[in-house]
Protein backbone atom coordinates (compact mmCIF):
# COMPACT_ATOMS: atom_id res chain seq x y z
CA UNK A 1 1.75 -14.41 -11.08
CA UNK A 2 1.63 -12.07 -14.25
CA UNK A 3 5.31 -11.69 -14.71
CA UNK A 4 5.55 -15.91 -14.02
CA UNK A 5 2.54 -16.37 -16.99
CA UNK A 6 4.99 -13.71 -19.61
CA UNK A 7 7.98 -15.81 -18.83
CA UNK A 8 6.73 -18.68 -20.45
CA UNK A 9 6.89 -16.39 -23.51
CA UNK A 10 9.29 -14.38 -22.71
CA UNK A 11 12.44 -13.85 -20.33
CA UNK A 12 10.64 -13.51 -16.85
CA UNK A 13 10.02 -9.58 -16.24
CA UNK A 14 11.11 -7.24 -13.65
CA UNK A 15 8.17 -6.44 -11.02
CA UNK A 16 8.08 -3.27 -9.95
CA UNK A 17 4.49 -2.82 -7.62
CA UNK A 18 1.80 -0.37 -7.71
CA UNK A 19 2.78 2.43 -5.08
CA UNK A 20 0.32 3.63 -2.44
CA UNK A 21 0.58 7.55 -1.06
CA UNK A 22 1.51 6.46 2.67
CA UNK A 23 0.83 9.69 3.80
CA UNK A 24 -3.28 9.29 2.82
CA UNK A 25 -3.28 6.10 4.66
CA UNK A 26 -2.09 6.13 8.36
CA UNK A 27 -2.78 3.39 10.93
CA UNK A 28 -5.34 4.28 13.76
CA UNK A 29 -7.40 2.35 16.38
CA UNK A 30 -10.68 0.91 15.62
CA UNK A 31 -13.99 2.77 16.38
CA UNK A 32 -15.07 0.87 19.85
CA UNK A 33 -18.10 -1.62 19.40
CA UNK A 34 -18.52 -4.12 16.96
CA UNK A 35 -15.28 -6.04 15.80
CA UNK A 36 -15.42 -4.60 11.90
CA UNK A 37 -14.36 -6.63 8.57
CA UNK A 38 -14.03 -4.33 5.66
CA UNK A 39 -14.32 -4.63 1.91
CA UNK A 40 -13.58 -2.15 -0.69
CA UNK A 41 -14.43 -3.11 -4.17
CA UNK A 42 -16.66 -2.87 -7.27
CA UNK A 43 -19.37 -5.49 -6.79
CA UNK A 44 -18.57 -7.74 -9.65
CA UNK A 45 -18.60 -11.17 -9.75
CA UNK A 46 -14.69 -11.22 -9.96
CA UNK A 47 -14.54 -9.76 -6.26
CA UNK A 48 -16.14 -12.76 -4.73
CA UNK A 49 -18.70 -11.20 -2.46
CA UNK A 50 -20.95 -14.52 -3.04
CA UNK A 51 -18.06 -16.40 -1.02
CA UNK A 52 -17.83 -13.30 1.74
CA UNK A 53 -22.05 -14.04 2.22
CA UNK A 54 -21.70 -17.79 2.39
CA UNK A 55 -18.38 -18.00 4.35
CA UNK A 56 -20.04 -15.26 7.08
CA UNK A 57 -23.24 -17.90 6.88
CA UNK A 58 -21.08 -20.59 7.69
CA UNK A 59 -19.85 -18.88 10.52
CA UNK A 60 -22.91 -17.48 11.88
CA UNK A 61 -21.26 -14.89 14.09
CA UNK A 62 -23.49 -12.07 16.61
CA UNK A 63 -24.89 -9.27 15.40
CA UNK A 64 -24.16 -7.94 18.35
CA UNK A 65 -21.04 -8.59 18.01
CA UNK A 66 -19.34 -8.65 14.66
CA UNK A 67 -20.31 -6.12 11.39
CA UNK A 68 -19.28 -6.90 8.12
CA UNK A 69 -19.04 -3.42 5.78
CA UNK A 70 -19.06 -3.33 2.16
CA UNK A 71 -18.05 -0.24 0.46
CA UNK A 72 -18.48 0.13 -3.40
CA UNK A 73 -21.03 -0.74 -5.76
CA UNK A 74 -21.75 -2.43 -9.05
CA UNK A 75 -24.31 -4.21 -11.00
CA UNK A 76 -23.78 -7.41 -8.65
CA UNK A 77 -25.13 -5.29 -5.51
CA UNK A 78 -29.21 -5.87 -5.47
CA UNK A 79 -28.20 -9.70 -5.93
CA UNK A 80 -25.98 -9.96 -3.05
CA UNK A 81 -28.26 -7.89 -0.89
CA UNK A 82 -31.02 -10.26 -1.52
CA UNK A 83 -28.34 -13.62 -0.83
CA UNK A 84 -27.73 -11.69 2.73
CA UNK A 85 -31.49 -11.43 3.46
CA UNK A 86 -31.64 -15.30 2.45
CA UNK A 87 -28.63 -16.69 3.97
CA UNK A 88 -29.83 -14.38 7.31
CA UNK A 89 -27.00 -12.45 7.62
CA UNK A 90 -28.40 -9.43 6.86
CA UNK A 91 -28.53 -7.94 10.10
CA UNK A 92 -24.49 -8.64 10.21
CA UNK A 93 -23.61 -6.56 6.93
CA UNK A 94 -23.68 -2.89 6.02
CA UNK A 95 -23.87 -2.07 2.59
CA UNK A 96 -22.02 1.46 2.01
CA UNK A 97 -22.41 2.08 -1.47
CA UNK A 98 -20.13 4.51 -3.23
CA UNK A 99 -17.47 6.60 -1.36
CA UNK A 100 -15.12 9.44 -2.44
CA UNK A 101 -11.21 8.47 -2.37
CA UNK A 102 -10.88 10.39 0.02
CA UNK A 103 -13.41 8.82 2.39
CA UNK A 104 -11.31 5.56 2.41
CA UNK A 105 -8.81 5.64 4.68
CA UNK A 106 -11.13 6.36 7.44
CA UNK A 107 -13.03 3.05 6.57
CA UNK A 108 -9.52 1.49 6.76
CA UNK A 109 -9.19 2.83 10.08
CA UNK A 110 -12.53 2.60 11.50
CA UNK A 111 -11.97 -1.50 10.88
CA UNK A 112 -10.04 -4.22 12.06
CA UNK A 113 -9.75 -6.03 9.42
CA UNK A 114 -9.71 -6.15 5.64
CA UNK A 115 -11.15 -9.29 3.58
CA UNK A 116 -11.82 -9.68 0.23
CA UNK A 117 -11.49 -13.05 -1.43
CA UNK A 118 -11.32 -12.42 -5.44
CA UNK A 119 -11.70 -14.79 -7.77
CA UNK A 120 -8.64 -12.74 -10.02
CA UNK A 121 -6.41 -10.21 -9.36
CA UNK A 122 -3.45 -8.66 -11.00
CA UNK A 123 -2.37 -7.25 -7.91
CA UNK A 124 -4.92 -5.38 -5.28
CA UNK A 125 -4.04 -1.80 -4.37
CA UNK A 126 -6.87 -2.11 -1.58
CA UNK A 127 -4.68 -4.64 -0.18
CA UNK A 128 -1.80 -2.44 -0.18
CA UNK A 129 -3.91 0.23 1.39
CA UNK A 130 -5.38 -1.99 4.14
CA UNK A 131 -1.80 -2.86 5.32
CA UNK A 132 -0.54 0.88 5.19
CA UNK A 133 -3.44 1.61 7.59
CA UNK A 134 -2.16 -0.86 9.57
CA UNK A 135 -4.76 -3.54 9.08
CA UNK A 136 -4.57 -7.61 9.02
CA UNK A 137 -5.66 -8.65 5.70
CA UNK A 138 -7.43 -12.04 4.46
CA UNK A 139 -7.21 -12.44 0.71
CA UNK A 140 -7.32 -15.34 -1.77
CA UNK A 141 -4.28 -16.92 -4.09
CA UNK A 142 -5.78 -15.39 -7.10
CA UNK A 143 -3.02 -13.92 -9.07
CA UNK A 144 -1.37 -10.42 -6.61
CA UNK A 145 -2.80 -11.35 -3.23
CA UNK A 146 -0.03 -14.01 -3.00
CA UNK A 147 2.76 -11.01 -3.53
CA UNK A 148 1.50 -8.88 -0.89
CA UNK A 149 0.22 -11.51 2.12
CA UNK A 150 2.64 -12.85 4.57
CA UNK A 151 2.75 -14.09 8.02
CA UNK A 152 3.50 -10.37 8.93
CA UNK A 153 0.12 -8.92 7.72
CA UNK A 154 -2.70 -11.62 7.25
CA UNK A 155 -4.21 -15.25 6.05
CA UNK A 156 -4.33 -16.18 2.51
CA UNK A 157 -7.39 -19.15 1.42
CA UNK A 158 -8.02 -20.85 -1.96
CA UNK A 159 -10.45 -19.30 -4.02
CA UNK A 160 -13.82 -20.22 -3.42
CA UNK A 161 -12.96 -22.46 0.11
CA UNK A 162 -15.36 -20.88 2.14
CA UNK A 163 -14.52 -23.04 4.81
CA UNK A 164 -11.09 -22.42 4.98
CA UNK A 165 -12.13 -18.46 4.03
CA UNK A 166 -14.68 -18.79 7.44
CA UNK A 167 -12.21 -20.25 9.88
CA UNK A 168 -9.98 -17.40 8.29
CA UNK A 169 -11.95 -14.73 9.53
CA UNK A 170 -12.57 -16.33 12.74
CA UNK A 171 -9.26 -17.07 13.52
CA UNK A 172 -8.32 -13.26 12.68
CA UNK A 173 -11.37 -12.06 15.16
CA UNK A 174 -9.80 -14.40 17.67
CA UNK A 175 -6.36 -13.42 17.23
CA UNK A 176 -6.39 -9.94 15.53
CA UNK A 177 -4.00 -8.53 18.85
CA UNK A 178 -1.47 -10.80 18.19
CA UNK A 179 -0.90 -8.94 14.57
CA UNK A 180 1.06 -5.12 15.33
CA UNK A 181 -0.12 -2.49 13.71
CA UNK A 182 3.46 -0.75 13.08
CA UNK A 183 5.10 -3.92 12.33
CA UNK A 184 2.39 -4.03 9.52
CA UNK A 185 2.65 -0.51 8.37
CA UNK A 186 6.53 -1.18 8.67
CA UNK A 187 6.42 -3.90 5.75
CA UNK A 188 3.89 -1.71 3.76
CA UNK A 189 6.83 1.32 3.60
CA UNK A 190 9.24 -1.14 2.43
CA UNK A 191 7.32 -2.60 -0.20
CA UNK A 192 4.74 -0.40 -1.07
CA UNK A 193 5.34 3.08 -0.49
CA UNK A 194 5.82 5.93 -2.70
CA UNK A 195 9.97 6.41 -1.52
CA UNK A 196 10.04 2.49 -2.11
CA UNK A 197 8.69 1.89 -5.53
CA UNK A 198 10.28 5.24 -6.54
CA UNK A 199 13.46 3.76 -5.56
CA UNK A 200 13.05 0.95 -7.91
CA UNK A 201 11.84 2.72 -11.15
CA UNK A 202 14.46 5.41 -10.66
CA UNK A 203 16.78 2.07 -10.59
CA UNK A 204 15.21 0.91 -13.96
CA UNK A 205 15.87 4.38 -15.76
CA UNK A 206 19.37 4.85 -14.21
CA UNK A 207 20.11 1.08 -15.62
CA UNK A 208 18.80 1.70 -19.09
CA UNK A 209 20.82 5.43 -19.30
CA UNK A 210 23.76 3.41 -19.17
């Protein structure tokens, strides 16, 4: 979406993607219980956790059966706490707070799925990570999401639909066997891995040396 906004200025750029160390994320299955949503960001307004709260309201799933976690923190997070409490959803959302880098891909795995419907993004490296583990991801047309979604790997939604957002999540709790793990992890390594994007900047320099 960045490189289509320069070309109106410019000739339309080259994209060459941020790169993801596939070797620090590496699919596994689940942690039994609960079906798990993840979401790994700062909480900002620009990450759209208000839409997460209302579109898990709307859907009202069990407790018993469904946990949303949140990993990350930000000067948005005592706000959105108190929106769970009030839209009742508290007891259906696990706030992590901070974790080391390292810590990550173990969320990744531990989860079924990764949401996280921004209101802007450049691109999304959690995205990237998410589908390296493995993972069905549902993520808004805000900018990078739209680069890295397909039928392969996930849903994409408006910004702020939460009904469309709501069904998404529902739909991927329904139907989250249907999506393969390896096939997933398969389009991540040709897209997004380190030998991948490697490939294409080492294309760049070789181009310009001549």
């Amino acid at each position: 979406a960045l490189a289509e906004s320069i070309s109106a200025f410019y000739s339309k750029p080259h994209v060459i993607p941020n790169l993801v160390n596939e070797t620090a994320f590496i699919p596994a299955q689940p942690s039994p219980g609960k079906f798990r949503f993840l979401t790994v960001c700062s909480l900002t307004d620009q990450k759209g956790v208000d839409d997460l709260l209302r579109a898990i309201a709307r859907w009202d799933p069990s407790p018993d059966q469904v946990e949303f976690r949140i990993c990350g923190d930000g000067p948005m997070r005592a706000h959105y706490e108190i929106m769970a409490r009030r839209l009742r959803i508290a007891d259906r959302v696990t706030w992590l707070g901070m974790h080391r880098r390292d810590m990550i891909p173990t969320l990744f795995q531990e989860s079924h799925v990764f949401v996280m419907p921004s209101r802007h993004e450049s691109f999304g490296v959690v995205f990237a990570e998410a589908i390296a583990s493995g993972k069905p991801i549902i993520a808004t047309c805000c900018g990078g999401p739209e680069y890295i979604v397909n039928e392969c790997n996930g849903l994409l939604v408006r910004v702020g639909d939460l009904m469309a957002l709501s069904a998404a999540m529902q739909q991927l709790k329904h139907n989250w066997a249907s999506y393969d793990p390896q096939a997933i992890r398969l389009d991540f390594m040709q897209r997004f891995s380190r030998p991948a994007v490697i490939k294409q900047l080492l294309a760049v320099y070789e181009r310009i040396l001549q």
